[in-house]
PDB file of N, CA and C in Angstrom:
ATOM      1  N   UNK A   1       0.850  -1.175   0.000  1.00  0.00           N
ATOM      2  CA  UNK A   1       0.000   0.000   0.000  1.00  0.00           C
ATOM      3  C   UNK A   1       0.897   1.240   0.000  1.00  0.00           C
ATOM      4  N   UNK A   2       0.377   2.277  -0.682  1.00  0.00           N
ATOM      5  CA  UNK A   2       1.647   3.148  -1.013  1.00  0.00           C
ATOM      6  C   UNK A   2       0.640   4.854  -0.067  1.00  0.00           C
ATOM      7  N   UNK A   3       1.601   5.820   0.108  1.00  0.00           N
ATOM      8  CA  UNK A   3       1.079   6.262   1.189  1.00  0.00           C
ATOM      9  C   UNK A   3       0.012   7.644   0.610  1.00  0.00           C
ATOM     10  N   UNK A   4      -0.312   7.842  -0.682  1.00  0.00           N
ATOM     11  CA  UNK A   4      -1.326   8.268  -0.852  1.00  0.00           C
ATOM     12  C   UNK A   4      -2.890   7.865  -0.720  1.00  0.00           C
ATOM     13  N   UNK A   5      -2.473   6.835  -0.853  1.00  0.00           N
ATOM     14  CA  UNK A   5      -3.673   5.919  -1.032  1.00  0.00           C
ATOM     15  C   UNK A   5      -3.925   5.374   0.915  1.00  0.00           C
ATOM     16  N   UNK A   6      -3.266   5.114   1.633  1.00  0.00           N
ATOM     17  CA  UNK A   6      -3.320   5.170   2.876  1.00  0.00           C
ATOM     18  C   UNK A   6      -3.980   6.173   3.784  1.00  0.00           C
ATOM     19  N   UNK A   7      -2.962   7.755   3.125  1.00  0.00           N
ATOM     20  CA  UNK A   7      -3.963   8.926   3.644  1.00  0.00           C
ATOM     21  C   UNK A   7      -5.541   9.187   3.604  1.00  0.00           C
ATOM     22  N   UNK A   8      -5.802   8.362   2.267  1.00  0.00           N
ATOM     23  CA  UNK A   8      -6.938   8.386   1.640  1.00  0.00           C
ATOM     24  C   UNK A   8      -7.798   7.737   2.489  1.00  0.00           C
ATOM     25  N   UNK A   9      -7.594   6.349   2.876  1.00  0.00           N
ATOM     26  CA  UNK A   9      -8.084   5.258   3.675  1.00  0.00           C
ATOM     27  C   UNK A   9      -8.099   5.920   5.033  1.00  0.00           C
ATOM     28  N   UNK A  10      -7.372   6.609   5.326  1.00  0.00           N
ATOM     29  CA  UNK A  10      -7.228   7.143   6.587  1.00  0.00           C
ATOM     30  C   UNK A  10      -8.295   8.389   7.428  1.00  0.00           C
ATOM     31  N   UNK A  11      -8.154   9.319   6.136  1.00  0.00           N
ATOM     32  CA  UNK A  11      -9.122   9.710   5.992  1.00  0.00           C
ATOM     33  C   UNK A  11     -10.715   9.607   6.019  1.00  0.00           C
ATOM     34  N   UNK A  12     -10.800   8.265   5.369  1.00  0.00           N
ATOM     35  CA  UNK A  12     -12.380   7.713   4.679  1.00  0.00           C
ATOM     36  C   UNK A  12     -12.884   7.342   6.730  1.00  0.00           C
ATOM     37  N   UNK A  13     -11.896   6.610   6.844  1.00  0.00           N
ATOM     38  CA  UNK A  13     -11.831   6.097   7.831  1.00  0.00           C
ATOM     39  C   UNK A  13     -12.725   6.623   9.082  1.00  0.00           C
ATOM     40  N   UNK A  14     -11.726   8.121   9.339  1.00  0.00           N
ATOM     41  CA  UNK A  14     -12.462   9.073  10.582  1.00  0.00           C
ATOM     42  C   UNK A  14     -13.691   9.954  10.386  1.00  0.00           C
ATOM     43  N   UNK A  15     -14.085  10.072   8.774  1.00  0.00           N
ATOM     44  CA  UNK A  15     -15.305  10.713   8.680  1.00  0.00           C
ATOM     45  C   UNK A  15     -16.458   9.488   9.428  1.00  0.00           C
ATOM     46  N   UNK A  16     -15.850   8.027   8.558  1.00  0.00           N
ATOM     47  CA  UNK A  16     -17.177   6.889   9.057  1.00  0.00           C
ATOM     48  C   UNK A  16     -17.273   7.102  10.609  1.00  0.00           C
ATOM     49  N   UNK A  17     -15.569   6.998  11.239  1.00  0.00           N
ATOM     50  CA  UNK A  17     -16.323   6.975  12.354  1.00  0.00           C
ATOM     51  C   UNK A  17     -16.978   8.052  13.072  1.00  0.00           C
ATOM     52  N   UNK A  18     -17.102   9.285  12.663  1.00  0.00           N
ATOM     53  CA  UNK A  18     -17.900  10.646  12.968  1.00  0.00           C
ATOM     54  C   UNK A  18     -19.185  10.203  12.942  1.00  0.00           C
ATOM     55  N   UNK A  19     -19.296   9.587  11.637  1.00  0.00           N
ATOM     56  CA  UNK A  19     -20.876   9.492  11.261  1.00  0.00           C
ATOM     57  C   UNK A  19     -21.831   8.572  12.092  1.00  0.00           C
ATOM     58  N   UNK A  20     -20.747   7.181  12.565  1.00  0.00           N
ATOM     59  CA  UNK A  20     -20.686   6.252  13.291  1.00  0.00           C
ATOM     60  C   UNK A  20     -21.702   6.092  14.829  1.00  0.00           C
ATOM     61  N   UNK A  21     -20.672   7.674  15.300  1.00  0.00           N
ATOM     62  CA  UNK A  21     -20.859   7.528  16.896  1.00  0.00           C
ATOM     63  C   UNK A  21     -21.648   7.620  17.762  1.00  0.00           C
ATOM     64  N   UNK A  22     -22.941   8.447  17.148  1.00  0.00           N
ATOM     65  CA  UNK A  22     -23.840   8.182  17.477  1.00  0.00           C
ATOM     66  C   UNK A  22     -24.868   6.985  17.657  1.00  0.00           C
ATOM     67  N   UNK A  23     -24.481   6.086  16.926  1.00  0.00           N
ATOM     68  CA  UNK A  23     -25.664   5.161  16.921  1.00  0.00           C
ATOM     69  C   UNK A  23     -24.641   3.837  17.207  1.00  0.00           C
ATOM     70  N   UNK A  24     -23.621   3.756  17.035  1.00  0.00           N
ATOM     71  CA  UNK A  24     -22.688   2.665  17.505  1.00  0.00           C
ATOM     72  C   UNK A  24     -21.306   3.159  17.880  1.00  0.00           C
ATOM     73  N   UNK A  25     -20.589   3.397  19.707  1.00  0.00           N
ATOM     74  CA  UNK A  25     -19.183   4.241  19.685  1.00  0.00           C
ATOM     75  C   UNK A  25     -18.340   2.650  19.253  1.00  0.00           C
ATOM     76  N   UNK A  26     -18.689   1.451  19.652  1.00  0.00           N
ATOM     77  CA  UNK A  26     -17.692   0.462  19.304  1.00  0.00           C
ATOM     78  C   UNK A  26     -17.444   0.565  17.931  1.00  0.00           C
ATOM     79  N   UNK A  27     -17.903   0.460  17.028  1.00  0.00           N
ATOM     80  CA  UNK A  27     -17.714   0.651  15.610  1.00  0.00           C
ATOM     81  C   UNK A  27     -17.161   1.917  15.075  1.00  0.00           C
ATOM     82  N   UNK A  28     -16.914   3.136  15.788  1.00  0.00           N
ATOM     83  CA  UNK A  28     -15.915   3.942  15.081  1.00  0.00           C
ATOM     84  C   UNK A  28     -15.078   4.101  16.078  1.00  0.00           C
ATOM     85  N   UNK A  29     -14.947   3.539  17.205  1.00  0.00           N
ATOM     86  CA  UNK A  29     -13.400   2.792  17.961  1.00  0.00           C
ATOM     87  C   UNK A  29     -12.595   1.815  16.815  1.00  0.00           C
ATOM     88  N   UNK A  30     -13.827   1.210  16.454  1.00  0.00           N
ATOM     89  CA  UNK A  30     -12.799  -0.235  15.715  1.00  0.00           C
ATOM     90  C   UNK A  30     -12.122   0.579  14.121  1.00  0.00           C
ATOM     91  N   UNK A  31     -13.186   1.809  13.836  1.00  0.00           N
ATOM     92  CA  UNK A  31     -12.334   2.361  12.255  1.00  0.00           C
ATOM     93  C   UNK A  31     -11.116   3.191  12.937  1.00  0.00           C
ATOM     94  N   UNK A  32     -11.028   3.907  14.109  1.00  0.00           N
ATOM     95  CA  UNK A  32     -10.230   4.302  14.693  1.00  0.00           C
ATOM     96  C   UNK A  32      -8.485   3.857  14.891  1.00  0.00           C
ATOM     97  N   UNK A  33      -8.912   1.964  15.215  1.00  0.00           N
ATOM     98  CA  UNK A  33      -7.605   1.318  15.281  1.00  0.00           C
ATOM     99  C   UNK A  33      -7.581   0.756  13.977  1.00  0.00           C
ATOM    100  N   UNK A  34      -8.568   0.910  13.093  1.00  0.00           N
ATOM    101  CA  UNK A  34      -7.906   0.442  11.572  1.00  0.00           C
ATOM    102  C   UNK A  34      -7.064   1.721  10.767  1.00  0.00           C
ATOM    103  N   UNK A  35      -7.782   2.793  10.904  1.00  0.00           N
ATOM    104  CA  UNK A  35      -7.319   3.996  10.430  1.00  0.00           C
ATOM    105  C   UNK A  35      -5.884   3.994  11.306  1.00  0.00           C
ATOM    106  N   UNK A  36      -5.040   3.436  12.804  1.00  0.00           N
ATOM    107  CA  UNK A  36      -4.034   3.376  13.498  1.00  0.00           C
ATOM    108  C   UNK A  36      -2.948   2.101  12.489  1.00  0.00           C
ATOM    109  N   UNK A  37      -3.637   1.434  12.388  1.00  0.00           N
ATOM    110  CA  UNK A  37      -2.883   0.218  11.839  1.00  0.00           C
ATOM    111  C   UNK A  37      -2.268   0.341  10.666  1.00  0.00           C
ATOM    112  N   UNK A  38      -3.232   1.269   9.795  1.00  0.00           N
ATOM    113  CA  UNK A  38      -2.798   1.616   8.443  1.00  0.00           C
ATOM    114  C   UNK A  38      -1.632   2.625   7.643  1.00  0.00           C
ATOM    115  N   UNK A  39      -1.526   3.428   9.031  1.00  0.00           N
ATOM    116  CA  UNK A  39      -0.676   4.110   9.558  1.00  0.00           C
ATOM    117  C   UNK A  39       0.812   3.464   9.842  1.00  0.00           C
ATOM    118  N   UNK A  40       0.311   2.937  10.614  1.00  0.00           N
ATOM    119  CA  UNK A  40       1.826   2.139  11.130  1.00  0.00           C
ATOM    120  C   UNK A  40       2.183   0.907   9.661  1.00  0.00           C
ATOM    121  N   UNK A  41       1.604   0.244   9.031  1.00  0.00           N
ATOM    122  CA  UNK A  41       1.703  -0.355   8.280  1.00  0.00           C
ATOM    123  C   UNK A  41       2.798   0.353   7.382  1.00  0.00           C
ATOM    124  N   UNK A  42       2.271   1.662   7.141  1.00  0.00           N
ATOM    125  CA  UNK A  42       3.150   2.074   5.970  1.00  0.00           C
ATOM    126  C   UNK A  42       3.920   3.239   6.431  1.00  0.00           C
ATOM    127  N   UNK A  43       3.845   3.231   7.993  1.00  0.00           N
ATOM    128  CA  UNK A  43       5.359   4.135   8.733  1.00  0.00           C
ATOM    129  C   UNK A  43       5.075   5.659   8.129  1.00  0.00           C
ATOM    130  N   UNK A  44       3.230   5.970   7.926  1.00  0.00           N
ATOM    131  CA  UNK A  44       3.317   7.747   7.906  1.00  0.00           C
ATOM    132  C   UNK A  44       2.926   7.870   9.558  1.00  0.00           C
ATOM    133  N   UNK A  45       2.713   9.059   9.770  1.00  0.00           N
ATOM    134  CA  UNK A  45       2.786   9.334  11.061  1.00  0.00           C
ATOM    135  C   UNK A  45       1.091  10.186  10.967  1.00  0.00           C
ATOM    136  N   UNK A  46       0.812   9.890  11.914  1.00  0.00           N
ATOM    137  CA  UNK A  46      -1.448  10.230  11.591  1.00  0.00           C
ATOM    138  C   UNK A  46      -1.377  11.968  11.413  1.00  0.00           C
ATOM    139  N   UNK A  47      -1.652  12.375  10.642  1.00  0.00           N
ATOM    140  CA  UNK A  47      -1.804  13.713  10.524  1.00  0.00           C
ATOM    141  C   UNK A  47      -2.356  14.432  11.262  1.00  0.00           C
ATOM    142  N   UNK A  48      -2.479  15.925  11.835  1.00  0.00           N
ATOM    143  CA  UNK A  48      -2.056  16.405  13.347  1.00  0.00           C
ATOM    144  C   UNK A  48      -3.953  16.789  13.687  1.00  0.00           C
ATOM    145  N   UNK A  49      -4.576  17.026  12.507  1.00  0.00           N
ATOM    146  CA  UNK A  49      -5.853  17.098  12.702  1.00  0.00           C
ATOM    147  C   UNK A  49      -7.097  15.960  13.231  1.00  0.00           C
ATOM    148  N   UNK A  50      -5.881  14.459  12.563  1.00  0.00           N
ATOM    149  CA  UNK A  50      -6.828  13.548  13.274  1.00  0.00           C
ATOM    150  C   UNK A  50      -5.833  12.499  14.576  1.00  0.00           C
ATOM    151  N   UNK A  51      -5.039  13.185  14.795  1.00  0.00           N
ATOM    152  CA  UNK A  51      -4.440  13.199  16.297  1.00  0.00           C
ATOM    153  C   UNK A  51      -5.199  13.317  16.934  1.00  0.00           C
ATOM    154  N   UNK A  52      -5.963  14.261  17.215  1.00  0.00           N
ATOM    155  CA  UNK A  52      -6.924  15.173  18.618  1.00  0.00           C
ATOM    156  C   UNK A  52      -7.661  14.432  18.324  1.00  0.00           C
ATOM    157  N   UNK A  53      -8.243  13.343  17.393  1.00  0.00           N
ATOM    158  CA  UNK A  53      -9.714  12.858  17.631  1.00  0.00           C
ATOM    159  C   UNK A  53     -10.003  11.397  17.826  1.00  0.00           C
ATOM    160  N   UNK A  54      -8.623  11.341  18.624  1.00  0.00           N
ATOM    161  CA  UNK A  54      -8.383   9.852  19.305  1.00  0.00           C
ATOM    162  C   UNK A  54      -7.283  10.171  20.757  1.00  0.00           C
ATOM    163  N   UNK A  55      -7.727   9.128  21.747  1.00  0.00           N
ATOM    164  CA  UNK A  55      -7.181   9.171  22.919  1.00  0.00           C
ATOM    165  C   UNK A  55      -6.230   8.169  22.751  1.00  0.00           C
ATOM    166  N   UNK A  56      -4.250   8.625  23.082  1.00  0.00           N
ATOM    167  CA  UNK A  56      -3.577   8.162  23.061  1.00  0.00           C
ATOM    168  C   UNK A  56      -2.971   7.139  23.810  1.00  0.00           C
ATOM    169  N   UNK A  57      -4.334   6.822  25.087  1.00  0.00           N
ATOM    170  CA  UNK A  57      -3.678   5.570  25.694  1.00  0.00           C
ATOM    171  C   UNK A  57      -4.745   4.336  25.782  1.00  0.00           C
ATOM    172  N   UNK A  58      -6.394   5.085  25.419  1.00  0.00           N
ATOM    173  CA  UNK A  58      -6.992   3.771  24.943  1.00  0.00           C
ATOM    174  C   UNK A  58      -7.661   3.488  23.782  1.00  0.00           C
ATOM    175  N   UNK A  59      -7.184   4.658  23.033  1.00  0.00           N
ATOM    176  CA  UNK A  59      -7.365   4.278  21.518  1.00  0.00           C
ATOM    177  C   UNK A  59      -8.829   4.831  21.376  1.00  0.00           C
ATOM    178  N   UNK A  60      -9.931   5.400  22.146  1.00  0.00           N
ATOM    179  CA  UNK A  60     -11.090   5.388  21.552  1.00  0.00           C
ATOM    180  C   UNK A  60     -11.246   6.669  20.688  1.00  0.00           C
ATOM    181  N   UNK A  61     -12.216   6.627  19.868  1.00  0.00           N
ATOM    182  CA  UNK A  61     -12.655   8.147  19.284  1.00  0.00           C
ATOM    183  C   UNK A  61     -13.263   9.085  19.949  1.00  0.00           C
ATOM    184  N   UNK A  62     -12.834   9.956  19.967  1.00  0.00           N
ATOM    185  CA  UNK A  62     -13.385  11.209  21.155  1.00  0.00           C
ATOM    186  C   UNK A  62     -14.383  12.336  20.548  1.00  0.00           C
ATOM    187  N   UNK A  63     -15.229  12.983  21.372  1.00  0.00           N
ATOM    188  CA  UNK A  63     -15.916  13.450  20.381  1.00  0.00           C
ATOM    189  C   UNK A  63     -16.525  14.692  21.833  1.00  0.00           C
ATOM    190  N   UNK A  64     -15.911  16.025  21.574  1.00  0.00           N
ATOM    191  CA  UNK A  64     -16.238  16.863  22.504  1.00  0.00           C
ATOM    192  C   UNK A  64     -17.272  16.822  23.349  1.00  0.00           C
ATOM    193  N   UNK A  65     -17.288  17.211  24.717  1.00  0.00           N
ATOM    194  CA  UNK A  65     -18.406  17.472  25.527  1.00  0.00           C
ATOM    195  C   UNK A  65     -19.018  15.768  26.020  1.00  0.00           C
ATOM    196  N   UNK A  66     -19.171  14.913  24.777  1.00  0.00           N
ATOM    197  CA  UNK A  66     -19.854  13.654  24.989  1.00  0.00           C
ATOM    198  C   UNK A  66     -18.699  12.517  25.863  1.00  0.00           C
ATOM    199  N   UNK A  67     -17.558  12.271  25.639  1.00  0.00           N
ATOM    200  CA  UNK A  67     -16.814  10.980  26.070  1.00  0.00           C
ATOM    201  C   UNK A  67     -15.451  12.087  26.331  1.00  0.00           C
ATOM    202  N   UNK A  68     -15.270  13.224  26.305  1.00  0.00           N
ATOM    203  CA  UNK A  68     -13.619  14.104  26.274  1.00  0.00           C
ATOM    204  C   UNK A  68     -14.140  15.576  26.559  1.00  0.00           C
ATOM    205  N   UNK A  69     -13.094  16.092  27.347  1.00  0.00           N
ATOM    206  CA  UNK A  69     -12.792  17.351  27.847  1.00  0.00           C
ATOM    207  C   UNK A  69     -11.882  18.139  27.376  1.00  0.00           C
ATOM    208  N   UNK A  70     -12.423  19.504  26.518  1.00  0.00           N
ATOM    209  CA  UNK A  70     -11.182  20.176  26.208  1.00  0.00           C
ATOM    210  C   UNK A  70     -10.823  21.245  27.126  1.00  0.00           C
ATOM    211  N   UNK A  71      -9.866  21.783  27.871  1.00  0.00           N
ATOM    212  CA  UNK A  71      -9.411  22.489  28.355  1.00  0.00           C
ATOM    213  C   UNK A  71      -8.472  23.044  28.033  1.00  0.00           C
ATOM    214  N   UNK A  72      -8.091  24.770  28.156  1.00  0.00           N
ATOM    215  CA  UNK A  72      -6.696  25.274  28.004  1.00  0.00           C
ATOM    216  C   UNK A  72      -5.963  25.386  29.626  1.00  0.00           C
ATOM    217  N   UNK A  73      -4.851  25.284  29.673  1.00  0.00           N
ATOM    218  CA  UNK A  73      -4.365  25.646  31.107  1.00  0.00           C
ATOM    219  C   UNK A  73      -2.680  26.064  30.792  1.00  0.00           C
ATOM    220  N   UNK A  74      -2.148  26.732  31.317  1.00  0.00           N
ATOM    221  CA  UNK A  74      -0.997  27.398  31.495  1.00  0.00           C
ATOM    222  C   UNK A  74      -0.403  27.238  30.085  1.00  0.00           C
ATOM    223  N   UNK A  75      -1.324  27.530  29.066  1.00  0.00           N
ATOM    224  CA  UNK A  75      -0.214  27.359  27.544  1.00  0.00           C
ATOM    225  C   UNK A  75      -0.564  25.899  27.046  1.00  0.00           C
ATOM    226  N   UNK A  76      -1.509  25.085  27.188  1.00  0.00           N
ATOM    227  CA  UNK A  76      -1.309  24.069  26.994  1.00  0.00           C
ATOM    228  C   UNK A  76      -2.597  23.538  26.589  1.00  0.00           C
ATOM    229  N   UNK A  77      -3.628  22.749  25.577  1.00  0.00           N
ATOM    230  CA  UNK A  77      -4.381  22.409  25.146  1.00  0.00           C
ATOM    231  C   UNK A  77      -4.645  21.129  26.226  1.00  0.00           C
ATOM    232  N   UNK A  78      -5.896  20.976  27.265  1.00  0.00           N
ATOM    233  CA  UNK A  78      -5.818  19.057  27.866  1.00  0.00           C
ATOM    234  C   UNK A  78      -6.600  19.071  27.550  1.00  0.00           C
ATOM    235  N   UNK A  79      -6.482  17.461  27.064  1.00  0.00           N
ATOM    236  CA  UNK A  79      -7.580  16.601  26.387  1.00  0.00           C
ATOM    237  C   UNK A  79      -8.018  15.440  26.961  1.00  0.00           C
ATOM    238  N   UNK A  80      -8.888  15.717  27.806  1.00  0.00           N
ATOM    239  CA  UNK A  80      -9.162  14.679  29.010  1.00  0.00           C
ATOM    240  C   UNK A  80     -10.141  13.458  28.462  1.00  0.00           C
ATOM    241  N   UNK A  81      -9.856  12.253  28.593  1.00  0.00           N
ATOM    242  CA  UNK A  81     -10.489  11.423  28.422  1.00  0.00           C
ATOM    243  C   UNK A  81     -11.444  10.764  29.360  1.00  0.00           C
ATOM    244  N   UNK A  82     -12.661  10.184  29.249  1.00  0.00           N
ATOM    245  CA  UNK A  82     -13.794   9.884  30.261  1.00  0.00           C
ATOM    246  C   UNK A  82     -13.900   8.453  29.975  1.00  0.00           C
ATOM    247  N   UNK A  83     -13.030   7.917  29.178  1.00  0.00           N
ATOM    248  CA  UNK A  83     -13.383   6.439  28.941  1.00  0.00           C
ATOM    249  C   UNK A  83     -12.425   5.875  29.540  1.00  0.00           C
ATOM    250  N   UNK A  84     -10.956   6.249  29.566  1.00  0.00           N
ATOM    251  CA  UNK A  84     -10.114   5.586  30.595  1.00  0.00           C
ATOM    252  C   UNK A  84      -9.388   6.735  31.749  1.00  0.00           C
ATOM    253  N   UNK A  85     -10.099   7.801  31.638  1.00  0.00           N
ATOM    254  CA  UNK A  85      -9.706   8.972  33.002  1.00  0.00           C
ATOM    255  C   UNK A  85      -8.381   9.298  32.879  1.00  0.00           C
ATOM    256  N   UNK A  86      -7.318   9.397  31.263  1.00  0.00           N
ATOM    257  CA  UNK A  86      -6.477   9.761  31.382  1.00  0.00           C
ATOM    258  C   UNK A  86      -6.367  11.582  30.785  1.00  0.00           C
ATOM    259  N   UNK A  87      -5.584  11.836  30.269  1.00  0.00           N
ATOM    260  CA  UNK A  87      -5.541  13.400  29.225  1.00  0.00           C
ATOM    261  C   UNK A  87      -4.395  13.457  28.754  1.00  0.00           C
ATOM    262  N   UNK A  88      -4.379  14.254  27.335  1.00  0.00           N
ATOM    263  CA  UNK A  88      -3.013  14.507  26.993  1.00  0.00           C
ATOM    264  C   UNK A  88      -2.708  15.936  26.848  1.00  0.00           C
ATOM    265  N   UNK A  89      -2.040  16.112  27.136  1.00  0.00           N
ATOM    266  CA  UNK A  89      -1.593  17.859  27.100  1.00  0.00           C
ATOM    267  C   UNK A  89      -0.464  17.929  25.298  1.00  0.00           C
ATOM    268  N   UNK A  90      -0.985  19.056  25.097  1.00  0.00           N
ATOM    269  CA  UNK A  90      -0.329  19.408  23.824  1.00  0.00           C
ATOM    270  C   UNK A  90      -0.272  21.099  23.943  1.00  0.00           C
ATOM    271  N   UNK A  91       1.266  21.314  23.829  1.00  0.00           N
ATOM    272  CA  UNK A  91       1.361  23.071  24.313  1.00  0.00           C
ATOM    273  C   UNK A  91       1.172  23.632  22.824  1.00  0.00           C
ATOM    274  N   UNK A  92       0.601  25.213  23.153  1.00  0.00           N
ATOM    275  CA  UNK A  92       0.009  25.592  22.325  1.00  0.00           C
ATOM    276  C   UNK A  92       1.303  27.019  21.929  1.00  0.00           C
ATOM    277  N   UNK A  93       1.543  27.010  20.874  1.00  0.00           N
ATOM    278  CA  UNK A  93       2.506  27.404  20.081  1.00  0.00           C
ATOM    279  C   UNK A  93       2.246  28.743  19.328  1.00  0.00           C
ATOM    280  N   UNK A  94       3.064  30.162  19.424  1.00  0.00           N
ATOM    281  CA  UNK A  94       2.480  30.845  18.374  1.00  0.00           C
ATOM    282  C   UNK A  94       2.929  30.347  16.528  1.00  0.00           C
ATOM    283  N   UNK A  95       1.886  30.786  16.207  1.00  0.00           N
ATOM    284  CA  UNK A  95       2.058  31.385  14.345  1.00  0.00           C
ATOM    285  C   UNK A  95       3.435  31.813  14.037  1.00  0.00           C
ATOM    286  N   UNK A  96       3.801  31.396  12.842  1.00  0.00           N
ATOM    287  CA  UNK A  96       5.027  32.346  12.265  1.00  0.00           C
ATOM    288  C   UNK A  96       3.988  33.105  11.143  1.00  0.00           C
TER     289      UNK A  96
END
């Protein structure tokens, strides 16, 4: 698999599971770790927009207000998770 065509898949991937989550969260968890796998398969690294819309220590799809917490605090974006009570902090950077 070559890595245009991956992005592509990757892509297809996190809209389904958007569309998903309402009516089933296991099923756009599971496009979540396929859209992860496909990734690692072909060694790109997940692009930074669909970073934030997965929790980095139990993998689920997050989806504001409903299952995740966004907060700013001292410079820093947390992204609190409610499915395994962890968060990830990502500092927030100016513009060039």
């Amino acid at each position: 698999m070559s890595i245009p065509i991956a992005r592509t898949r990757i892509k297809k991937l996190f809209e389904e599971a958007e569309k998903m989550f309402k009516k089933d969260k296991k099923l756009s968890n599971r496009y979540v770790e396929i859209a992860r796998k496909i990734a690692m398969k072909v060694n790109l690294s997940m692009p930074k927009k669909y970073k934030r819309l997965f929790c980095k220590h139990c993998y689920k799809y997050l989806r504001n207000g409903v299952n995740s917490r966004v907060r700013t605090n001292k410079g820093k974006v947390v992204i609190y998770c409610m499915e395994c009570k962890k968060y990830t902090r990502i500092p927030l950077t100016k513009r060039k």
